[in-house]
Protein backbone atom coordinates (compact mmCIF):
# COMPACT_ATOMS: atom_id res chain seq x y z
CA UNK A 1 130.96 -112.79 191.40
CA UNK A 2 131.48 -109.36 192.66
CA UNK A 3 129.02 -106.98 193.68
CA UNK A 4 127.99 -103.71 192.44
CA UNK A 5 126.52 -101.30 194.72
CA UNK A 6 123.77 -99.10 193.42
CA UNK A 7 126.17 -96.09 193.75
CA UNK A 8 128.71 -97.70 191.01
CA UNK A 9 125.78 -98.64 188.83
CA UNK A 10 124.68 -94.68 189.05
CA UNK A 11 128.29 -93.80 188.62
CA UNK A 12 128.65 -96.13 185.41
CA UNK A 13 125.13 -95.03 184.38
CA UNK A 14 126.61 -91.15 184.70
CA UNK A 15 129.39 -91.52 183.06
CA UNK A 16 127.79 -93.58 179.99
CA UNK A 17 125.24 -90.49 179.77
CA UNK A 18 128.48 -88.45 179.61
CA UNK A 19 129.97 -90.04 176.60
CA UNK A 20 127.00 -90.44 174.67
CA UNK A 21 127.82 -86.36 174.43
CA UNK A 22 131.27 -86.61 173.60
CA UNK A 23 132.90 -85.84 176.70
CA UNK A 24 136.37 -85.81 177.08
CA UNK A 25 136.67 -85.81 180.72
CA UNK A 26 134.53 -88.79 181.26
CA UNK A 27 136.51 -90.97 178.53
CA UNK A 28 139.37 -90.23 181.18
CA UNK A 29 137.05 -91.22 183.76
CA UNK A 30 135.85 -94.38 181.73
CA UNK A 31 139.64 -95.59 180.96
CA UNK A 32 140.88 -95.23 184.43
CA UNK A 33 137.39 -97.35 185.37
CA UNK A 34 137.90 -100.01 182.99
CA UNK A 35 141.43 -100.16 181.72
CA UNK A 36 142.31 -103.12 184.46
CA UNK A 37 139.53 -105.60 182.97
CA UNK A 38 140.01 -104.57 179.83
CA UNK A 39 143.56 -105.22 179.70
CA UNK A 40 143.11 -108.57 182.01
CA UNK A 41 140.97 -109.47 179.48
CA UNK A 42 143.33 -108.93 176.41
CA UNK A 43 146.01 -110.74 178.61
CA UNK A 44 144.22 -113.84 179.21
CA UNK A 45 143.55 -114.09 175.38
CA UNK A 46 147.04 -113.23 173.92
CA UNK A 47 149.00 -114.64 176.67
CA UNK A 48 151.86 -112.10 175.89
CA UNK A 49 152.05 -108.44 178.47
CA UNK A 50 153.63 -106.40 175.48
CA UNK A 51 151.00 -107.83 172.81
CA UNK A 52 147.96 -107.18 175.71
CA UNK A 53 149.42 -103.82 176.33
CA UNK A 54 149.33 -102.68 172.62
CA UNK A 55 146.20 -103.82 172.23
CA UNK A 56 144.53 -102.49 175.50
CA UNK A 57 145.38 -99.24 174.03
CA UNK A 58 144.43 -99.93 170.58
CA UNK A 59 140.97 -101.25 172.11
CA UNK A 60 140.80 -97.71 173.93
CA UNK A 61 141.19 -95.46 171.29
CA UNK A 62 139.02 -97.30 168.61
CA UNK A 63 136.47 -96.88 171.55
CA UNK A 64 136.93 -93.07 171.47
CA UNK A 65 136.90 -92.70 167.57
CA UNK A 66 133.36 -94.99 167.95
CA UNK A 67 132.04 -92.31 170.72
CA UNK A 68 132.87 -89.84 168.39
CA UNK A 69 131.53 -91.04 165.33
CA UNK A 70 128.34 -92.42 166.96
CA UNK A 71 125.61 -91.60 169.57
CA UNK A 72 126.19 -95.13 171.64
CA UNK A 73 122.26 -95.63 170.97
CA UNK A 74 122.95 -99.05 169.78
CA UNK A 75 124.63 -99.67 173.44
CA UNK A 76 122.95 -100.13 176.55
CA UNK A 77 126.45 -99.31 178.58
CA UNK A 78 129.65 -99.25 177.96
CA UNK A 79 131.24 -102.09 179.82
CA UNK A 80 129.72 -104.27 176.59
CA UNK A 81 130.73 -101.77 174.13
CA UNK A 82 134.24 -102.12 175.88
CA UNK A 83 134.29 -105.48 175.61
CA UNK A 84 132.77 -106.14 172.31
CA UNK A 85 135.41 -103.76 170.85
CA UNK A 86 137.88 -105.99 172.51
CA UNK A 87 136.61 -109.20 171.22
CA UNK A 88 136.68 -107.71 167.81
CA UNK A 89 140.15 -106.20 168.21
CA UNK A 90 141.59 -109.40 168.81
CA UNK A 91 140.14 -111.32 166.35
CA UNK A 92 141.68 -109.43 164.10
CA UNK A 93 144.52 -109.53 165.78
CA UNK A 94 144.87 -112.98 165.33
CA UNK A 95 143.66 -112.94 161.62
CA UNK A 96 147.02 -110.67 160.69
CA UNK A 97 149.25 -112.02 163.17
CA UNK A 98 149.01 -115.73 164.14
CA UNK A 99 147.92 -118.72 161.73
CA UNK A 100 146.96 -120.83 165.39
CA UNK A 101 145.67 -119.72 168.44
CA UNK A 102 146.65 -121.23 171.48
CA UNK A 103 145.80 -120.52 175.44
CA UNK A 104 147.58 -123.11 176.62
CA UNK A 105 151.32 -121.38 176.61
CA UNK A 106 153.44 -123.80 179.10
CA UNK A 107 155.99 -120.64 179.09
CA UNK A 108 152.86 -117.72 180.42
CA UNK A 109 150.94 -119.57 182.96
CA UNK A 110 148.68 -117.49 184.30
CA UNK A 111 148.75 -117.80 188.40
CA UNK A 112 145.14 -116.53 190.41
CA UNK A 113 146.21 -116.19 194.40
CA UNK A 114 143.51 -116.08 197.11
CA UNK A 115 145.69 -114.87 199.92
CA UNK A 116 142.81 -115.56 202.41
CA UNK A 117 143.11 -119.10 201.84
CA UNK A 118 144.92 -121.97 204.14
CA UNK A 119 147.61 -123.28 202.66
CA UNK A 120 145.82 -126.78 201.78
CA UNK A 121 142.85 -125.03 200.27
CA UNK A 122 145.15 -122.97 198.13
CA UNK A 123 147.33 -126.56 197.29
CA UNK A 124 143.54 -127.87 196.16
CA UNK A 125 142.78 -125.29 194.52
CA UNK A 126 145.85 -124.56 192.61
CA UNK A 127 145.48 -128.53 191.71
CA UNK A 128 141.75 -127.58 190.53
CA UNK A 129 143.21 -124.59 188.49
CA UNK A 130 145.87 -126.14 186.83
CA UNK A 131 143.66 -128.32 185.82
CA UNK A 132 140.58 -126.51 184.86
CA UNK A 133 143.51 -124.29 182.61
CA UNK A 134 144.49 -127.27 180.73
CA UNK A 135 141.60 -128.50 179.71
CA UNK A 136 139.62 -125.25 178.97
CA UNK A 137 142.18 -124.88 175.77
CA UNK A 138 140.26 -127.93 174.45
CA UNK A 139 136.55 -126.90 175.02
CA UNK A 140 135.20 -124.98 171.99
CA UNK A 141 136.37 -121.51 171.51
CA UNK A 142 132.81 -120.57 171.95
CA UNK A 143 132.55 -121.84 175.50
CA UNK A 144 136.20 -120.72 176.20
CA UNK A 145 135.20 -117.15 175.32
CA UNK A 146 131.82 -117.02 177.48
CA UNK A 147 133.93 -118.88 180.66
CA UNK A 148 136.59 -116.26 180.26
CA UNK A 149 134.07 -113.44 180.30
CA UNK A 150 131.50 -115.19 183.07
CA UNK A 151 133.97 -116.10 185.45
CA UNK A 152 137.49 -114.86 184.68
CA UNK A 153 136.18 -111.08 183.82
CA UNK A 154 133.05 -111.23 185.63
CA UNK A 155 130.82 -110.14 182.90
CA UNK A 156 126.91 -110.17 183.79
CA UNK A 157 124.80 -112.48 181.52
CA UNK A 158 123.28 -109.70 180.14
CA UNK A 159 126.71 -107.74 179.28
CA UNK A 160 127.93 -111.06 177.27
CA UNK A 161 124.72 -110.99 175.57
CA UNK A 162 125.34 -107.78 174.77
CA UNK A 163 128.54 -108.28 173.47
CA UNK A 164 128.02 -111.98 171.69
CA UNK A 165 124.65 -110.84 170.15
CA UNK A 166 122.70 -113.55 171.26
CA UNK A 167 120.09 -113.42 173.70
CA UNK A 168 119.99 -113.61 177.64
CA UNK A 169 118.30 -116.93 177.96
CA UNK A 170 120.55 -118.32 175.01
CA UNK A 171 123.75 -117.19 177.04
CA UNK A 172 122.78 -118.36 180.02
CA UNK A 173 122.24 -121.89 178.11
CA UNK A 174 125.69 -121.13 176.63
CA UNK A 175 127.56 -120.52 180.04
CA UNK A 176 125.79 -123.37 181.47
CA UNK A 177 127.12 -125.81 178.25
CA UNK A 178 130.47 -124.39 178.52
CA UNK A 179 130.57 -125.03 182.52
CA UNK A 180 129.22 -128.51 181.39
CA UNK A 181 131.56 -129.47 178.72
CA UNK A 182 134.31 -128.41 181.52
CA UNK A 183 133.11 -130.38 184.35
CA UNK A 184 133.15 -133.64 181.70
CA UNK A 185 136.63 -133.11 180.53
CA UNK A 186 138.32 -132.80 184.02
CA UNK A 187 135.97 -135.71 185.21
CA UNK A 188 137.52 -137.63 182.52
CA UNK A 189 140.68 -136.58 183.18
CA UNK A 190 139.84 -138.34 187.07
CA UNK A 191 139.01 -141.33 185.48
């Protein structure tokens, strides 16, 4: 998990306080922020650049019309709002476009490199990922969703909350299924 300083959280805190009066300026501000986890998001879901791409933006500007049309009192910041807007976005997405939803494309594997790693820790854990992304395909779409945002996005429990509707203590029982249901699959898998 990353860290935010107290400086960000001001910063985020700011520029929320900004929107929720319509500003221009800090939209900018709020799409040059987020854009890169949005869109890293989108990608993971859709498995397709062009198709995550189109969407990011879509996800962006039906953020701005909601700003405009609303006062953001029914958001505590806008990180979740992001997000939730991107959930939604591609759900539809997938209701118009695709009769079956897949995240386990053979042709867009999706690669994570830790750089500071040895090369034997980075064989292991390339083993461990390769792994860990063929089996999450067949753990509910539920627990898919929350490990994407929880470990892949690095959503706090109380943003996915936000965003999923359900409460903290039920999400953190969610996460903790999910990471559960995981950890039985590739264990059977080793057996």
């Amino acid at each position: 998990m990353s860290y935010t300083s107290p400086v960000q959280k001001f910063k985020e805190r700011n520029l929320f306080s900004r929107l929720k009066k319509k500003d221009q300026d800090a939209f900018v501000q709020a799409y040059d922020l987020y854009v890169d986890d949005i869109h890293r998001f989108v990608y993971f879901k859709v498995g397709n650049k062009e198709e995550a791409n189109d969407l990011t933006s879509i996800i962006f500007l039906k953020t701005w019309d909601y700003i405009k049309s609303n006062s953001l009192k029914d958001s505590r910041t806008l990180r979740a709002l992001l997000y939730k807007i991107a959930r939604t976005t591609i759900i539809d997405y997938y209701r118009q476009s695709r009769p079956h939803v897949s995240l386990d494309d053979e042709e867009k594997k999706i690669d994570v490199i830790d750089e500071n790693q040895d090369v034997m820790s980075q064989i292991s854990i390339n083993s461990d990922l390769e792994l860990i992304r063929k089996k999450l395909p067949e753990l509910k779409i539920e627990y898919r969703e929350v490990l994407i945002m929880r470990f892949v996005n690095d959503l706090s429990l109380e943003e996915i909350s936000e965003i999923t509707g359900k409460s903290k203590g039920n999400t953190r029982v969610l996460v903790f299924r999910a990471l559960k249901a995981l950890r039985e699959l590739i264990e059977d898998n080793n057996n």
